[in-house]
N, C-alpha and C. Protein backbone atom coordinates (compact mmCIF):
# COMPACT_ATOMS: atom_id res chain seq x y z
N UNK A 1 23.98 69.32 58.86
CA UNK A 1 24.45 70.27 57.86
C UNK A 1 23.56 70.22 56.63
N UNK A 2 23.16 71.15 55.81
CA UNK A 2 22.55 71.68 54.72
C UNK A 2 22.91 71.49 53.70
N UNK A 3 22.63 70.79 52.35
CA UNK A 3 23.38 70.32 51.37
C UNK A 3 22.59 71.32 50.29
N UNK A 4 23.36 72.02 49.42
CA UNK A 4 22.96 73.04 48.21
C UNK A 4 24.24 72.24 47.39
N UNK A 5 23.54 71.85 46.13
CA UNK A 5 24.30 71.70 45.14
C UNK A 5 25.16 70.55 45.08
N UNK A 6 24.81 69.36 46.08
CA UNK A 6 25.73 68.60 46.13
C UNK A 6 26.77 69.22 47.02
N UNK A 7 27.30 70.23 47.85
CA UNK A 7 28.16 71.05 48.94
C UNK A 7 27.41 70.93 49.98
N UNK A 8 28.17 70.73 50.98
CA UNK A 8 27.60 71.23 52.62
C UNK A 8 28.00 72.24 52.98
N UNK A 9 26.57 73.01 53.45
CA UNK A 9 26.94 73.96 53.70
C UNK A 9 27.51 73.86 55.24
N UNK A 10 28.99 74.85 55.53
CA UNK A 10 29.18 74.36 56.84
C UNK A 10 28.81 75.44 57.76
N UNK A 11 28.61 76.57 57.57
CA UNK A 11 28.12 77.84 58.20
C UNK A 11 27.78 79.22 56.96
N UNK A 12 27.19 80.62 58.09
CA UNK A 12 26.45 81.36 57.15
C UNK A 12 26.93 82.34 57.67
N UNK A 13 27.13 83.36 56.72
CA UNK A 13 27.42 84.68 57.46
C UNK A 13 25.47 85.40 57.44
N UNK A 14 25.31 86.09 58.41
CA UNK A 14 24.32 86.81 58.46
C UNK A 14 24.38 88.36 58.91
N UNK A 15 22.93 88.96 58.56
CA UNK A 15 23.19 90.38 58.72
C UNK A 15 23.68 90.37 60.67
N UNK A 16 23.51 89.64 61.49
CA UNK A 16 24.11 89.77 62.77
C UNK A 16 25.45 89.87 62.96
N UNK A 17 26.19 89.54 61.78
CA UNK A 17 27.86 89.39 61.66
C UNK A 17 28.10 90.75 60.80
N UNK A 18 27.67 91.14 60.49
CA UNK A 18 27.86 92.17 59.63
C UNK A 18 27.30 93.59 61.09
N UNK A 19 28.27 94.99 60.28
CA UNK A 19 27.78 96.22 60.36
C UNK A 19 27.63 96.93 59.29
N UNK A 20 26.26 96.95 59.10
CA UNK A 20 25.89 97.93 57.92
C UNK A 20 25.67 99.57 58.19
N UNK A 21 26.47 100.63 57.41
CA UNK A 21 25.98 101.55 57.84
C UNK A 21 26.12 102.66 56.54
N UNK A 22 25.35 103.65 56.49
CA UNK A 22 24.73 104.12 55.34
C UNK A 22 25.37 105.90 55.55
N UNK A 23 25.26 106.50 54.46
CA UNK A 23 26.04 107.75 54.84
C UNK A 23 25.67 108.63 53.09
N UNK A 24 26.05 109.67 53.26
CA UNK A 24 25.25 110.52 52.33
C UNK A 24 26.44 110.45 51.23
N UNK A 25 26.31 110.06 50.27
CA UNK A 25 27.62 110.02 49.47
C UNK A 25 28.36 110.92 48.53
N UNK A 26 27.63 112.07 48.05
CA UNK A 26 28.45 113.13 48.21
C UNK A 26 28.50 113.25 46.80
N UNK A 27 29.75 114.10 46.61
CA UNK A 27 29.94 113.97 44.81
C UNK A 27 29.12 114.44 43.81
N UNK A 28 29.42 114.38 42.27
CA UNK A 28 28.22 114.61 41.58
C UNK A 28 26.98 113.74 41.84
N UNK A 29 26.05 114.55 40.98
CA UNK A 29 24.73 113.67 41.50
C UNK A 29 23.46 114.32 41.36
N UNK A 30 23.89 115.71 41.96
CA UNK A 30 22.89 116.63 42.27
C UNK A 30 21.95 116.95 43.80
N UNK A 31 21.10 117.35 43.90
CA UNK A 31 20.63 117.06 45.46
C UNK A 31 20.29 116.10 46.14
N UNK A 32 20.33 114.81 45.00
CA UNK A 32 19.13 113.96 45.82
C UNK A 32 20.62 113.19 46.74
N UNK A 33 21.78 113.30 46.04
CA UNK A 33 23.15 112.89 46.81
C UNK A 33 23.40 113.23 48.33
N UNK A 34 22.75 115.23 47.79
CA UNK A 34 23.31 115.84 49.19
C UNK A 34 22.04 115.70 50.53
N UNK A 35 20.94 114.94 50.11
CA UNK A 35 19.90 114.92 51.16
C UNK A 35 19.71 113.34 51.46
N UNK A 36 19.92 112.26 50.58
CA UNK A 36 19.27 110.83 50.74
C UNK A 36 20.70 109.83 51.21
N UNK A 37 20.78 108.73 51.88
CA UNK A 37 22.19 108.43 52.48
C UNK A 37 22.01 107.15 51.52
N UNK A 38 22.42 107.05 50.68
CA UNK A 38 22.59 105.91 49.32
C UNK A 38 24.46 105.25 49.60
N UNK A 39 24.90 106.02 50.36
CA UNK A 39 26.32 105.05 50.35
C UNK A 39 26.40 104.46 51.46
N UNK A 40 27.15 103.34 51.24
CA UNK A 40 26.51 101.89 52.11
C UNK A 40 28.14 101.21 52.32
N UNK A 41 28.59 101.25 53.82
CA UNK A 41 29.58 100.42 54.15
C UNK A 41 29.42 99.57 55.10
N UNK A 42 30.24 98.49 54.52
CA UNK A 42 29.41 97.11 55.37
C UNK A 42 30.75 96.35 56.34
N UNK A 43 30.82 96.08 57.43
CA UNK A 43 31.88 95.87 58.07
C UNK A 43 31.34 93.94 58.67
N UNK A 44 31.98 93.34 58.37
CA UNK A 44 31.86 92.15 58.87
C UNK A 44 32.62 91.87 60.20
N UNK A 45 32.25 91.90 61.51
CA UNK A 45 32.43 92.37 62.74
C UNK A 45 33.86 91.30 63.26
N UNK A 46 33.87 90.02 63.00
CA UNK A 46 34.51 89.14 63.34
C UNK A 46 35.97 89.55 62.08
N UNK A 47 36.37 89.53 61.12
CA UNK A 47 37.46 89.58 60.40
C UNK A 47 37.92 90.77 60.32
N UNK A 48 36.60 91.90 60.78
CA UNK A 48 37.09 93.18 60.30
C UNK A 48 37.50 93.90 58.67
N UNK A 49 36.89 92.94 57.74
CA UNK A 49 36.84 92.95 56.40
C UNK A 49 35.84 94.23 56.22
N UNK A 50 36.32 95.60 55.10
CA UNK A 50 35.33 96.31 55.17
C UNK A 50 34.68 96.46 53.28
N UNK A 51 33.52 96.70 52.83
CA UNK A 51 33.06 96.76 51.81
C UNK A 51 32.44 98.47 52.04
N UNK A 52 32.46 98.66 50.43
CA UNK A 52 31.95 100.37 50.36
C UNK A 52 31.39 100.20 49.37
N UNK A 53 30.48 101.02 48.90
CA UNK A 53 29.77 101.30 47.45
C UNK A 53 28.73 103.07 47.56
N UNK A 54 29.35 103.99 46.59
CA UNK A 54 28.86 105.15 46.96
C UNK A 54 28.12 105.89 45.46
N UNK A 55 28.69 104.47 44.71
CA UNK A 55 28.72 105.10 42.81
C UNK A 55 27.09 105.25 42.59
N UNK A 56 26.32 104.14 43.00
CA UNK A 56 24.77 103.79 42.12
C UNK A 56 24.10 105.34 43.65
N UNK A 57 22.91 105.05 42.54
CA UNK A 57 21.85 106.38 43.01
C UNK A 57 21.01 105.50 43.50
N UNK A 58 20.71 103.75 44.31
CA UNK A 58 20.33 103.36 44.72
C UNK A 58 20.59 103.07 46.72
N UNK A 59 20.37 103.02 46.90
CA UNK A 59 21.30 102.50 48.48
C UNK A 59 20.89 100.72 48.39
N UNK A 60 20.17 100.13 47.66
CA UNK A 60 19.91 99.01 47.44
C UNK A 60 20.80 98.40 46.91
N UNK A 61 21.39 99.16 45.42
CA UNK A 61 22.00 98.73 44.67
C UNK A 61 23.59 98.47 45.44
N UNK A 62 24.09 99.91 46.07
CA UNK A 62 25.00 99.81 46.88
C UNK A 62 25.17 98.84 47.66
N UNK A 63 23.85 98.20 48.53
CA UNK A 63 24.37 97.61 49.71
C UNK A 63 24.81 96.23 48.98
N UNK A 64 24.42 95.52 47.72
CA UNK A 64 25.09 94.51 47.04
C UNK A 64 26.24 94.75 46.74
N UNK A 65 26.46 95.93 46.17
CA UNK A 65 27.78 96.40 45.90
C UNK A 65 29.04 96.09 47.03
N UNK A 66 28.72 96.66 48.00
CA UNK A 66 29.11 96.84 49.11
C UNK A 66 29.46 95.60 49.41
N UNK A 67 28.41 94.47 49.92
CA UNK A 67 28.67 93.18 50.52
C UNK A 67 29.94 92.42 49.76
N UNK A 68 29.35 92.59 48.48
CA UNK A 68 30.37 92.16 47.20
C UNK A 68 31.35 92.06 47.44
N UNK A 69 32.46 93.43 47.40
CA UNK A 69 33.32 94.06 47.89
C UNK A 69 33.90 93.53 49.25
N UNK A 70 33.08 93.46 50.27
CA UNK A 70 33.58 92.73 51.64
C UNK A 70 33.96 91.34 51.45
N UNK A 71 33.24 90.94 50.50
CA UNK A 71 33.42 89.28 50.52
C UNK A 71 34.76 89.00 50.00
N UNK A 72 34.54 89.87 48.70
CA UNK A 72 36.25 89.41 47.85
C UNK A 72 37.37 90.24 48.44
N UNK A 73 37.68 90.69 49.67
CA UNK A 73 38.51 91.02 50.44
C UNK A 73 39.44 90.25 50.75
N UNK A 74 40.55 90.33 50.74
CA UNK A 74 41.99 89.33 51.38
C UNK A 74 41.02 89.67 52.47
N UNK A 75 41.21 90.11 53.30
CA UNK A 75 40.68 89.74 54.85
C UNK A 75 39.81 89.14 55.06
N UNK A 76 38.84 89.07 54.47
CA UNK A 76 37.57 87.66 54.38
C UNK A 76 37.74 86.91 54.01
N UNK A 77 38.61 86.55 52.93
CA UNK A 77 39.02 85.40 52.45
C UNK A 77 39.97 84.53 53.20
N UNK A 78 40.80 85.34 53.63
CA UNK A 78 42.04 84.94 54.60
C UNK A 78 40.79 84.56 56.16
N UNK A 79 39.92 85.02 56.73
CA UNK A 79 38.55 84.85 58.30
C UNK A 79 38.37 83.22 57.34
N UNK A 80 37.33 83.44 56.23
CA UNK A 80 36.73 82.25 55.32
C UNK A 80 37.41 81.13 55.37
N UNK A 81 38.73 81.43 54.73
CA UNK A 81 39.77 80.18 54.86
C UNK A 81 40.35 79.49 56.48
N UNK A 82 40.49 80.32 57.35
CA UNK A 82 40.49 79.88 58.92
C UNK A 82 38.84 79.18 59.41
N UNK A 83 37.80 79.92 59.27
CA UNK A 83 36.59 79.43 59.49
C UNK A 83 36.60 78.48 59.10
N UNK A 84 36.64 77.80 57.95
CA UNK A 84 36.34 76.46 57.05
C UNK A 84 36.94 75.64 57.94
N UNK A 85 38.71 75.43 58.29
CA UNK A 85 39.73 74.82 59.17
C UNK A 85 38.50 74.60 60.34
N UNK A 86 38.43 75.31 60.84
CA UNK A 86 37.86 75.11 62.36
C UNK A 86 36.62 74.03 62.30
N UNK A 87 35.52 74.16 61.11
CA UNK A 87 34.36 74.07 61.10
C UNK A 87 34.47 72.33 60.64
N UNK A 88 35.67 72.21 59.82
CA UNK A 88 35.83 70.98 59.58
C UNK A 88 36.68 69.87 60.39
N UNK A 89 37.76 70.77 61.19
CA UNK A 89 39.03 70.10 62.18
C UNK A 89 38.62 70.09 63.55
N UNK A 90 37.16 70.73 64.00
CA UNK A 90 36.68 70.56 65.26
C UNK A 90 38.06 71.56 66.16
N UNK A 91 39.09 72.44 65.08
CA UNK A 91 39.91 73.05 65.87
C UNK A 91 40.31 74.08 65.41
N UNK A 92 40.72 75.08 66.56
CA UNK A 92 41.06 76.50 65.46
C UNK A 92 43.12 76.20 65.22
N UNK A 93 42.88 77.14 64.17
CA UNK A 93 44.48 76.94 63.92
C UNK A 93 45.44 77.17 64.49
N UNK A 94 45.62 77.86 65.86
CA UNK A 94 46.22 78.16 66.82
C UNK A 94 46.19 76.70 67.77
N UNK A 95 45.29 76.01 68.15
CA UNK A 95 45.00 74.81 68.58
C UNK A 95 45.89 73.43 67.87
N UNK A 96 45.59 73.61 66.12
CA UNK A 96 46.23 73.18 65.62
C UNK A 96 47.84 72.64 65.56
N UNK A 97 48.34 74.04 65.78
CA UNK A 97 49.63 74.13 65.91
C UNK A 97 49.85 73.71 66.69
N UNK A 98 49.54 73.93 68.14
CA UNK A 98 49.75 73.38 69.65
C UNK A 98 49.90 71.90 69.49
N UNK A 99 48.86 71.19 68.67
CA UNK A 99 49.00 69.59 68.83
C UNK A 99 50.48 69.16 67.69
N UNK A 100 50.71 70.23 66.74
CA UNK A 100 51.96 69.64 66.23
C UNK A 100 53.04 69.81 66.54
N UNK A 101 52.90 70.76 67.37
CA UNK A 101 54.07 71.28 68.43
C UNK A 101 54.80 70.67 69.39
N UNK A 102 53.82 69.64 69.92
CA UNK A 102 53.79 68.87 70.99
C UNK A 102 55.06 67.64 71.10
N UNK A 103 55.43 67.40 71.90
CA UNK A 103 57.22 66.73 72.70
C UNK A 103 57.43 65.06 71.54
N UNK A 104 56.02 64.63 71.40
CA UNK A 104 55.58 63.39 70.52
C UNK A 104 55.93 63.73 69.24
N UNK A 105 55.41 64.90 68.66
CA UNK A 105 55.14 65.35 67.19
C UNK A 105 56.68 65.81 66.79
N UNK A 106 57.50 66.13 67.59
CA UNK A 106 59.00 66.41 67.23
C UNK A 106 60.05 65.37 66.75
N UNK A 107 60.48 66.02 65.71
CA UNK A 107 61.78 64.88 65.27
C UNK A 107 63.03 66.08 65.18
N UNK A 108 63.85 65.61 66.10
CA UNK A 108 65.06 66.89 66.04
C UNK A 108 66.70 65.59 65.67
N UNK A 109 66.97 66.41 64.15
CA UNK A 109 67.65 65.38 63.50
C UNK A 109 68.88 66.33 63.23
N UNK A 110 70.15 65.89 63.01
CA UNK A 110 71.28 66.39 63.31
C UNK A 110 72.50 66.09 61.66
N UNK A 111 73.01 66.86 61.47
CA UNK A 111 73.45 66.23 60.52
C UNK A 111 75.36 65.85 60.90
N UNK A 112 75.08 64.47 61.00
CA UNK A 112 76.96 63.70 61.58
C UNK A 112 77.55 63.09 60.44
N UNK A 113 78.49 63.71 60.30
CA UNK A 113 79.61 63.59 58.81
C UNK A 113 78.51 63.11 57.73
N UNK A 114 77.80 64.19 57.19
CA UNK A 114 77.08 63.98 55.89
C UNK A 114 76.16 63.58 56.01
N UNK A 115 75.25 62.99 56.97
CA UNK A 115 74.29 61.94 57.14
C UNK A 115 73.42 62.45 58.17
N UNK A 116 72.19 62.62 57.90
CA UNK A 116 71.28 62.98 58.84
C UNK A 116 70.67 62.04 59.87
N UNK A 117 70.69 62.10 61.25
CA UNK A 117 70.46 61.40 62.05
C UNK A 117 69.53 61.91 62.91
N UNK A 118 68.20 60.82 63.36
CA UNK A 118 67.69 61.36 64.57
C UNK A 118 68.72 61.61 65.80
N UNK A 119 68.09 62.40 66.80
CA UNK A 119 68.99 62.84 67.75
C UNK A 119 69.11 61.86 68.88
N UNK A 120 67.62 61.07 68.63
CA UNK A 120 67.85 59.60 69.30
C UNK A 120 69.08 57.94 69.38
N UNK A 121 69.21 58.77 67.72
CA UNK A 121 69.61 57.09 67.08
C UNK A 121 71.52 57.69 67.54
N UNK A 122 71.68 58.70 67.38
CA UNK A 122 73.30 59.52 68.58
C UNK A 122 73.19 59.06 69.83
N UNK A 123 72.34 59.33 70.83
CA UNK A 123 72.24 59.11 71.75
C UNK A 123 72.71 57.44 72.63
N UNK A 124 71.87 56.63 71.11
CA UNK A 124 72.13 55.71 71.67
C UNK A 124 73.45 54.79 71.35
N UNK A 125 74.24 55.42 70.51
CA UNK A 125 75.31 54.98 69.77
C UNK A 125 76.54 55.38 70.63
């Protein structure tokens, strides 16, 4: 793993995770709006998080705009926050659950005249 800043880095999003796609953006502006495709939406393929930017007369400027926008998404943040889990727990969170789920990981406790009891410590009484 890659250390920036004293952080490891634990993975990267790249333009392969992403769909970038560009479109004529319309609006005031004048012609160079209605002929040059300067608006820029960026779809991050795995979370389905989407970013837009149609305001700047750049498509450069947009596509930062844009990414921007995708990143600070509840839905990327919510992919980001599961990714991290996995990248560090060697497990996804569905996996997760399964192991706390499991016949070992259960305590099923009962409550007998006021007093909470395992369902074991009844059993054997």
């Amino acid at each position: 793993m890659q250390t920036i800043n004293n952080k490891k880095l634990l993975f990267s999003v790249t333009k392969k995770d992403l769909d970038v796609q560009t479109f004529r953006a319309g609006g005031p502006g004048g012609q160079r709006q209605d002929k040059v495709e300067t608006g820029v939406r960026i779809v991050h393929k795995e979370s389905g998080a989407v970013g837009e930017c149609r305001e700047e007369r750049s498509q450069a400027q947009n596509k930062k705009i844009a990414f921007r926008r995708m990143a600070e998404s509840p839905k990327f943040k919510s992919w980001h926050r599961r990714k991290v889990h996995e990248v560090l727990t060697h497990m996804t969170l569905e996996q997760e659950v399964e192991k706390a789920m499991s016949p070992e990981n259960i305590q099923i406790e009962v409550n007998v005249a006021g007093k909470w009891a395992k369902v074991q410590e009844i059993e054997n009484v």
